[in-house]
Protein backbone atom coordinates (compact mmCIF):
# COMPACT_ATOMS: atom_id res chain seq x y z
CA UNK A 1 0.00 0.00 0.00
CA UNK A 2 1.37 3.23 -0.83
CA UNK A 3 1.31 5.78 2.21
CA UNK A 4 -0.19 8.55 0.26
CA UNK A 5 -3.57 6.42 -0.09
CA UNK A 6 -3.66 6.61 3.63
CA UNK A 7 -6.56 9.33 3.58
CA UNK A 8 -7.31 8.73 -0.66
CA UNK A 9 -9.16 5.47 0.58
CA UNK A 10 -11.57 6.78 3.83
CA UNK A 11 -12.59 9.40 1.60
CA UNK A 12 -13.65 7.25 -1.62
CA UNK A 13 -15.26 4.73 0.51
CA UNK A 14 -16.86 7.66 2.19
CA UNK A 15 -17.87 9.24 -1.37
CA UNK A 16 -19.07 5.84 -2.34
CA UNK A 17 -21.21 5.41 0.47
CA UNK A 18 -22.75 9.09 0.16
CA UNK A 19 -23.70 8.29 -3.54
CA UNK A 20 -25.15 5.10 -2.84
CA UNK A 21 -27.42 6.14 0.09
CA UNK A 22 -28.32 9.12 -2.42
CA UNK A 23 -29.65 6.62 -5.63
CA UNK A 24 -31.84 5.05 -3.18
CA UNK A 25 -33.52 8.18 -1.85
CA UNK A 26 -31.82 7.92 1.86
CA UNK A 27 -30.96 11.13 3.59
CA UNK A 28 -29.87 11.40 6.97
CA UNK A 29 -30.73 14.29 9.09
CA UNK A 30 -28.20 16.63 10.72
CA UNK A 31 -28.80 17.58 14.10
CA UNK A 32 -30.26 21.17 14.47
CA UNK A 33 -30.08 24.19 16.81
CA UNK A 34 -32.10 27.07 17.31
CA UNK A 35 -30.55 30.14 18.55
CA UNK A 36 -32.53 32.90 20.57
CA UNK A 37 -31.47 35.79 21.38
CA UNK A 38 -32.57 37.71 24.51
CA UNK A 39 -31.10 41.08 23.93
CA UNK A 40 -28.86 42.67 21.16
CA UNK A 41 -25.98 44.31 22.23
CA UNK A 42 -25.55 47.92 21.73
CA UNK A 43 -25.06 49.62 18.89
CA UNK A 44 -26.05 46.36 16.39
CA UNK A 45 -27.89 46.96 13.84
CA UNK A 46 -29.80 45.14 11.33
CA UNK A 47 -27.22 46.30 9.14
CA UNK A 48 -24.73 43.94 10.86
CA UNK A 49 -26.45 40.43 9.35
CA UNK A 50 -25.76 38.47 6.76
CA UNK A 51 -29.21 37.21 5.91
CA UNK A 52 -27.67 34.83 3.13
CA UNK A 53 -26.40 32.37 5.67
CA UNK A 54 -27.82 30.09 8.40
């Protein structure tokens, strides 16, 4: 084995894995997290988002 495939072969089995769950329609969910905010802090603005982005 040749020491550069060291990380060439986790991430092709990984790849291989991801397309097969994919052609048979199986997704699996990422955990989420809702962030609330009690108070801005001063001086932020609306201005100061980036409303493209999670």
């Amino acid at each position: 084995m040749d020491p550069s495939d060291v990380l060439d072969v986790p991430s092709a089995i990984h790849v291989a894995i991801d397309e097969a769950l994919k052609e048979a329609g199986i997704e699996i969910p990422f955990p989420q997290r809702d962030l609330h905010l009690r108070g801005m802090p001063e001086g932020f603005t609306d201005a100061d988002t980036d409303t493209d982005t999670p």
